[in-house]
C-alpha atoms as a PDB file:
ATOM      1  CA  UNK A   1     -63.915 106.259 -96.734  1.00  0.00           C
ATOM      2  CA  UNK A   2     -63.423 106.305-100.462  1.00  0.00           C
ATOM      3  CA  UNK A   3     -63.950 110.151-101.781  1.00  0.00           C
ATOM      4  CA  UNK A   4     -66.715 109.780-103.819  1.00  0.00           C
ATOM      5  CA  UNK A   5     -68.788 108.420-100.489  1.00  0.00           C
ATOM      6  CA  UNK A   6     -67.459 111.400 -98.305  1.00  0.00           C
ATOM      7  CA  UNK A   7     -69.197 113.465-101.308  1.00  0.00           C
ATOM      8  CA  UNK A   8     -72.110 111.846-101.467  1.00  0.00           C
ATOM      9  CA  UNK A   9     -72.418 111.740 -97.096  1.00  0.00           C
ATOM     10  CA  UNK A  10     -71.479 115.267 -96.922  1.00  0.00           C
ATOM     11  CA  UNK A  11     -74.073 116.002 -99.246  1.00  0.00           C
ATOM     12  CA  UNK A  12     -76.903 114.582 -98.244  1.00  0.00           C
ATOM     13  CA  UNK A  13     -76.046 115.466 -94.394  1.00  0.00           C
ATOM     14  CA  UNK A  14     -76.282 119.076 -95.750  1.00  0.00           C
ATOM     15  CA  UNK A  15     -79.637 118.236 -97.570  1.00  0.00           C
ATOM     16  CA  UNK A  16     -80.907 116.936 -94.280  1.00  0.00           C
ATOM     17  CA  UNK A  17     -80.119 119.964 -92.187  1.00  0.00           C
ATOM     18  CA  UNK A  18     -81.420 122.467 -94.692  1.00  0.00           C
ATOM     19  CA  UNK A  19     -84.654 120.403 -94.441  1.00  0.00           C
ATOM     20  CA  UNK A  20     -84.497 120.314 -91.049  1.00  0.00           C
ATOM     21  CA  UNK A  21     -83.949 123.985 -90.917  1.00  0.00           C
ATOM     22  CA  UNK A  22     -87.222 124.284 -93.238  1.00  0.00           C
ATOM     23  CA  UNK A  23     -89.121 122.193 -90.732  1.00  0.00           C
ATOM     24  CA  UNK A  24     -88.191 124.660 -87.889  1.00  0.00           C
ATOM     25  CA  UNK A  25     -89.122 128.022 -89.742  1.00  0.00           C
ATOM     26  CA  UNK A  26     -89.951 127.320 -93.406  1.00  0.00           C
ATOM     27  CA  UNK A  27     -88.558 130.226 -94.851  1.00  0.00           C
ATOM     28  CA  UNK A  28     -85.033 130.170 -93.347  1.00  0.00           C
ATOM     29  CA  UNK A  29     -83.858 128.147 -96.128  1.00  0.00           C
ATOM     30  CA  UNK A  30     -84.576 130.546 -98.798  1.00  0.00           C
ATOM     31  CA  UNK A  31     -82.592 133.327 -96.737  1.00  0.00           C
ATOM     32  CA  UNK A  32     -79.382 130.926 -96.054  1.00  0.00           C
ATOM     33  CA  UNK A  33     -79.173 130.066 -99.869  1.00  0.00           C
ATOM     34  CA  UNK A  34     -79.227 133.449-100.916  1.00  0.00           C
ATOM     35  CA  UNK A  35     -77.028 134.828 -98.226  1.00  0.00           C
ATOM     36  CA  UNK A  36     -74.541 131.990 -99.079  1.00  0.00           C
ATOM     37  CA  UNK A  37     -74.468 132.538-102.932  1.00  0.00           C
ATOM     38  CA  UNK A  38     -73.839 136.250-102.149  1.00  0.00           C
ATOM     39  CA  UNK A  39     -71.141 135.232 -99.781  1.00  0.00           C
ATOM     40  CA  UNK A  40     -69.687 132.699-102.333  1.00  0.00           C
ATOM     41  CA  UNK A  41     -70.695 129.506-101.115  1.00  0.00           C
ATOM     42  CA  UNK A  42     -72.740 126.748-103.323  1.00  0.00           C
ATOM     43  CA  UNK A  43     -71.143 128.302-106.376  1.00  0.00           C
ATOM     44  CA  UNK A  44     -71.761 125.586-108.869  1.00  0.00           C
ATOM     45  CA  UNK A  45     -75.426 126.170-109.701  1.00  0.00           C
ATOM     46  CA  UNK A  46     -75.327 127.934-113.107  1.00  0.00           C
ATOM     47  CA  UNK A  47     -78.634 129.171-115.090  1.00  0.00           C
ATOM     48  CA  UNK A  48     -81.829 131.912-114.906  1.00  0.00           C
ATOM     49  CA  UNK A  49     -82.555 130.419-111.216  1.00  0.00           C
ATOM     50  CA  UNK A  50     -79.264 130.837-109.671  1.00  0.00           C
ATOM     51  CA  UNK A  51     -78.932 134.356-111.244  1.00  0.00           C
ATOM     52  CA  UNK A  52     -82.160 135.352-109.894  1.00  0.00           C
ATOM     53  CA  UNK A  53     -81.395 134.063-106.788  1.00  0.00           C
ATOM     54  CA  UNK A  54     -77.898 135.887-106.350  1.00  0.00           C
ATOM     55  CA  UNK A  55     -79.493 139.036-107.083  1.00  0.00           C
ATOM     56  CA  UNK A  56     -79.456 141.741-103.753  1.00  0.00           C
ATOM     57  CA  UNK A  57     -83.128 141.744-103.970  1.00  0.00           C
ATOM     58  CA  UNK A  58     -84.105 137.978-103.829  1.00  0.00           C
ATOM     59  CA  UNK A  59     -81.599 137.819-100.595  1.00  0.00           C
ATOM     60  CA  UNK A  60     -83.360 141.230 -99.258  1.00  0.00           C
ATOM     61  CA  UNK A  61     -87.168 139.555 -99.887  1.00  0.00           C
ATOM     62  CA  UNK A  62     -85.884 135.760 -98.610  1.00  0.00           C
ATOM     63  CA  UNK A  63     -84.600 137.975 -95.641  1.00  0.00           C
ATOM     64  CA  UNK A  64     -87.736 139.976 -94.911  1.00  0.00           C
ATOM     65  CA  UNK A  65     -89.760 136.226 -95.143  1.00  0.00           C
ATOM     66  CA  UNK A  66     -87.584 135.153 -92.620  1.00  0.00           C
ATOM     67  CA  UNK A  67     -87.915 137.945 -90.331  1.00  0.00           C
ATOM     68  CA  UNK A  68     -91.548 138.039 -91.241  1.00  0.00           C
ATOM     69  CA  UNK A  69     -92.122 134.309 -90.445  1.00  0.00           C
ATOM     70  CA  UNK A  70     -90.228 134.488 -87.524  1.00  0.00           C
ATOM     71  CA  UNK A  71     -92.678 137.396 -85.655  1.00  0.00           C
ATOM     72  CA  UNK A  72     -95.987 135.524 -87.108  1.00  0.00           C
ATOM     73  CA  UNK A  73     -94.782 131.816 -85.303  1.00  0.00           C
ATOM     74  CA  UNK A  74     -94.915 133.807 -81.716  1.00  0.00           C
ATOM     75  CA  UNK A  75     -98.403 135.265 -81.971  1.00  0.00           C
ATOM     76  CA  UNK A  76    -101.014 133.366 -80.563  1.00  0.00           C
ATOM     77  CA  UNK A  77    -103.283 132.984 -83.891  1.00  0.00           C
ATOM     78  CA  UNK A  78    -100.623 131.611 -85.817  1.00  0.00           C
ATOM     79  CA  UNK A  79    -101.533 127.778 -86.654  1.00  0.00           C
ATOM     80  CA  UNK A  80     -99.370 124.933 -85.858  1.00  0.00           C
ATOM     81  CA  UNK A  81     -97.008 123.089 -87.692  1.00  0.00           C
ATOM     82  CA  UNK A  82     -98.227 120.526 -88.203  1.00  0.00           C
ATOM     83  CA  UNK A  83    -101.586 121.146 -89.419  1.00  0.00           C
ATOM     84  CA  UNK A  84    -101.675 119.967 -93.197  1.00  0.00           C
ATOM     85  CA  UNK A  85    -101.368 123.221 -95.052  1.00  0.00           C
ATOM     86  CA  UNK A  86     -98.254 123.837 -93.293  1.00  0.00           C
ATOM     87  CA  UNK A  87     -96.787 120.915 -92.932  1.00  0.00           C
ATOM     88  CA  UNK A  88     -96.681 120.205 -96.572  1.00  0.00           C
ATOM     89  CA  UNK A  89     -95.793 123.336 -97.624  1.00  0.00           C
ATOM     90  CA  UNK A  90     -92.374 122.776 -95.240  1.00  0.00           C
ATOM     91  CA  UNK A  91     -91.933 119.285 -96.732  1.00  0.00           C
ATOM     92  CA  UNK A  92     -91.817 121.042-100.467  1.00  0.00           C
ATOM     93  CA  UNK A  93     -89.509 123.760 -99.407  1.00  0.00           C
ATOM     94  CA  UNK A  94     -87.009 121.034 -97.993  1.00  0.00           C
ATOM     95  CA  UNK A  95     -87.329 119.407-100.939  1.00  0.00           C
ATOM     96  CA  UNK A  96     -86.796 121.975-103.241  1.00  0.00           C
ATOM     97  CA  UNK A  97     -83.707 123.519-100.911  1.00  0.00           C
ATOM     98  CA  UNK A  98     -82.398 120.050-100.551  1.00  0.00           C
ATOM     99  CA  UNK A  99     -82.152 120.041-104.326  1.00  0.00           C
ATOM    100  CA  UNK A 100     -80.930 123.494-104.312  1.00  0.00           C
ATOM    101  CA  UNK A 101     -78.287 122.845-102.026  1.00  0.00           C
ATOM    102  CA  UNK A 102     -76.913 119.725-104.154  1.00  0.00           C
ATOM    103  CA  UNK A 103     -77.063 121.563-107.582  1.00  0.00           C
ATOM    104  CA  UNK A 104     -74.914 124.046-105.467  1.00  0.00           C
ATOM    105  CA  UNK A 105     -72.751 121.443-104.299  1.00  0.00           C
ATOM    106  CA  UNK A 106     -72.206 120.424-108.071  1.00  0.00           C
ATOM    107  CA  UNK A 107     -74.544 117.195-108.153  1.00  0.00           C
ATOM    108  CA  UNK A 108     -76.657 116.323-111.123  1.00  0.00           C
ATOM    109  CA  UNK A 109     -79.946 114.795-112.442  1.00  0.00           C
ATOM    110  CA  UNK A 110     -80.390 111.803-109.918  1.00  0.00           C
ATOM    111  CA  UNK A 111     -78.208 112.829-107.312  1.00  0.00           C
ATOM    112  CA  UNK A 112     -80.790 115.856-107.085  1.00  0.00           C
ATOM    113  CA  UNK A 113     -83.690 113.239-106.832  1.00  0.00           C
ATOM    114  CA  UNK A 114     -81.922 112.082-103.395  1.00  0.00           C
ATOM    115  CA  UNK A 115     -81.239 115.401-102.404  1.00  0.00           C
ATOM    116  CA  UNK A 116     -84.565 116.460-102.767  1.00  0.00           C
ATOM    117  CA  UNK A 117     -85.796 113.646-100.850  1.00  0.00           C
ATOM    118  CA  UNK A 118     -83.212 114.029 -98.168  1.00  0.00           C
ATOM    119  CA  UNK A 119     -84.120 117.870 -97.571  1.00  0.00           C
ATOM    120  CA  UNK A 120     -88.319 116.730 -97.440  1.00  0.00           C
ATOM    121  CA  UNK A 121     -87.071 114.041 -94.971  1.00  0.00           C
ATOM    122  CA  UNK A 122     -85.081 116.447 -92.944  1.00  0.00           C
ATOM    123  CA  UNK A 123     -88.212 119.361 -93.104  1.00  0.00           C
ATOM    124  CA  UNK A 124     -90.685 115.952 -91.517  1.00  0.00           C
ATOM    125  CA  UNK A 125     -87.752 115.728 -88.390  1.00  0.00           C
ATOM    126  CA  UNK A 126     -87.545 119.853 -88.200  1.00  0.00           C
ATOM    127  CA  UNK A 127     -91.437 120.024 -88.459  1.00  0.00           C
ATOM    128  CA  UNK A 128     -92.842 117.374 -85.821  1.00  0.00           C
ATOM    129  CA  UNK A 129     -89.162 117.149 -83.915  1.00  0.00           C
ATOM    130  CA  UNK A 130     -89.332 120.959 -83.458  1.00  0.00           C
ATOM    131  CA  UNK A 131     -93.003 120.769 -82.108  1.00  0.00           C
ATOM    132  CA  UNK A 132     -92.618 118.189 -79.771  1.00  0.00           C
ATOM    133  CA  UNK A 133     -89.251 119.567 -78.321  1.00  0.00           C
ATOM    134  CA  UNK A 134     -90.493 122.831 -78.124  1.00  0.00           C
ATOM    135  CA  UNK A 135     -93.975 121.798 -76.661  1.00  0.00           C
ATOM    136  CA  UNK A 136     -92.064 119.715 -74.157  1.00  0.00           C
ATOM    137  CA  UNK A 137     -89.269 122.131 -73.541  1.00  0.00           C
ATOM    138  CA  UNK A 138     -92.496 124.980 -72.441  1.00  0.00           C
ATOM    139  CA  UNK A 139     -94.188 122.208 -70.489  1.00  0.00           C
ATOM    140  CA  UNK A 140     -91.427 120.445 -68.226  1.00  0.00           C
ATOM    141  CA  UNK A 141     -89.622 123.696 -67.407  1.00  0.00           C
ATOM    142  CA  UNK A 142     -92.749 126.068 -66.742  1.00  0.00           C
ATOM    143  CA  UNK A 143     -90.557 128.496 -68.832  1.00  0.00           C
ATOM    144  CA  UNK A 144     -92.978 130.809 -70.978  1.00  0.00           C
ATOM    145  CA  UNK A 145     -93.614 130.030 -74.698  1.00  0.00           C
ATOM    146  CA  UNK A 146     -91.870 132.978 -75.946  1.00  0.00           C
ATOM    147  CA  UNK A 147     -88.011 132.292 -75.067  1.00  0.00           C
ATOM    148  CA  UNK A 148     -87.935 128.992 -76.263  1.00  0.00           C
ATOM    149  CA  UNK A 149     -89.339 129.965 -79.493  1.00  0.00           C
ATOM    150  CA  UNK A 150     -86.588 132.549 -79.961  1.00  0.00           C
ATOM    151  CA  UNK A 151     -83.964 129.566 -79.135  1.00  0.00           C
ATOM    152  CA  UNK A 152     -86.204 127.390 -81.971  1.00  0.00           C
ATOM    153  CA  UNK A 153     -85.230 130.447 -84.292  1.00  0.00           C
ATOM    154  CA  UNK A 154     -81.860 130.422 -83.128  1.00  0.00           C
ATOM    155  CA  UNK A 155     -81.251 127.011 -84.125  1.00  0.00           C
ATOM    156  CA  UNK A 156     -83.244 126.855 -87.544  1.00  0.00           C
ATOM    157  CA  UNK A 157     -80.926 130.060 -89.080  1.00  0.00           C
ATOM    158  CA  UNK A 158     -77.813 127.806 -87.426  1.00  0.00           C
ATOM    159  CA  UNK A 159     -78.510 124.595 -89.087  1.00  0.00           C
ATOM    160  CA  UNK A 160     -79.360 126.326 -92.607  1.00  0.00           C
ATOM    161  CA  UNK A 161     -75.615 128.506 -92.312  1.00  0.00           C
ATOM    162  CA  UNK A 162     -74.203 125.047 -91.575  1.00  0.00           C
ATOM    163  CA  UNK A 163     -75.847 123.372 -94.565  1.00  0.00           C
ATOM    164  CA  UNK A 164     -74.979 125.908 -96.920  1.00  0.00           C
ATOM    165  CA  UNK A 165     -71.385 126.867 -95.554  1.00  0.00           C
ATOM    166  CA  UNK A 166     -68.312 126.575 -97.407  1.00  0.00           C
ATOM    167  CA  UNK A 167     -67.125 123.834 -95.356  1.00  0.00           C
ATOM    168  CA  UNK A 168     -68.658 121.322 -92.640  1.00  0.00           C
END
C-alpha cells in the first residue's frame, strides 16, 4: 500500500474509533485528546484551540466530564442514548473529535471534512452499537445492568487512547 493511502487509512480508522468512543460515553473523547496532547501525542495542531486545550485545566475539566458522565449513565433516571437530544449531541462531538484528531495527525482543510464525517459515523456505530450490545449483553446473560456498563466504560476510554496514541 502506497504511503500516502496508509496515511489516509490510518487516519480515518482513528477518526472512526474516537467517534465510536463518543458514541459509547460522549465525553471520553474530550478527556483522551487532552490527556494525549499533554502526553505528546497529536502534536501537529497549532493555534488558540490547541493551546487551550493543552492547558492542565482543560485536561482536569475534560477529566471530571468523563468521570461525571460516567456515574450519571448508571443511574436509573439517566435517558437513553438514543433519544434525540443525545444522540445528536454524540454525533457532533465525533465529528468535531474526528476533526480534532486529523488536525492532530497533521491533515488539512478537506481531509478534516472526511475526518469529521468519519468520527460522526463512528459516534452513530458507538451510540446504537453500544445500546444494543449492552441491552443484549444484560438480557441473554441475566447479569445485572451495572457490570456491563462498567465494561461499556472500559472499552469507550480504550478505543479513544487507541485513536489518539502515538502509534496504532
Amino acid at each position: 500500500m502506497p504511503h500516502s493511502t496508509r496515511i489516509i487509512v490510518n487516519t480515518l480508522t482513528r477518526t472512526f474509533a474516537i467517534g465510536i468512543a463518543a458514541g459509547l460515553r460522549s465525553q471520553v473523547p474530550g478527556a483522551a485528546l487532552t490527556q494525549a496532547l499533554r502526553d505528546g501525542n497529536l502534536g501537529r495542531g497549532r493555534g488558540r484551540l490547541w493551546s487551550t486545550l493543552r492547558r492542565d485545566r482543560s485536561r482536569q475539566i475534560a477529566l471530571v466530564s468523563m468521570v461525571g458522565e460516567m456515574v450519571g449513565d448508571k443511574l436509573p433516571v439517566t435517558p437513553s442514548r438514543t433519544e434525540a437530544p443525545s444522540n445528536i449531541g454524540r454525533i457532533g462531538i465525533g465529528a468535531v473529535s474526528g476533526a480534532l484528531v486529523a488536525s492532530g495527525l497533521g491533515a488539512r482543510s478537506g481531509g478534516l471534512v472526511f475526518a469529521a464525517l468519519s468520527g460522526a459515523a463512528g459516534a452513530v456505530v458507538g451510540t446504537w452499537g453500544g445500546y444494543h450490545a449492552r441491552k443484549g449483553i444484560v438480557e441473554s446473560s441475566g447479569l445485572p445492568d451495572l457490570p456491563i456498563a462498567l465494561v461499556e466504560d472500559i472499552a469507550a476510554v480504550t478505543i479513544a487512547r487507541l485513536a489518539v496514541a502515538r502509534e496504532l
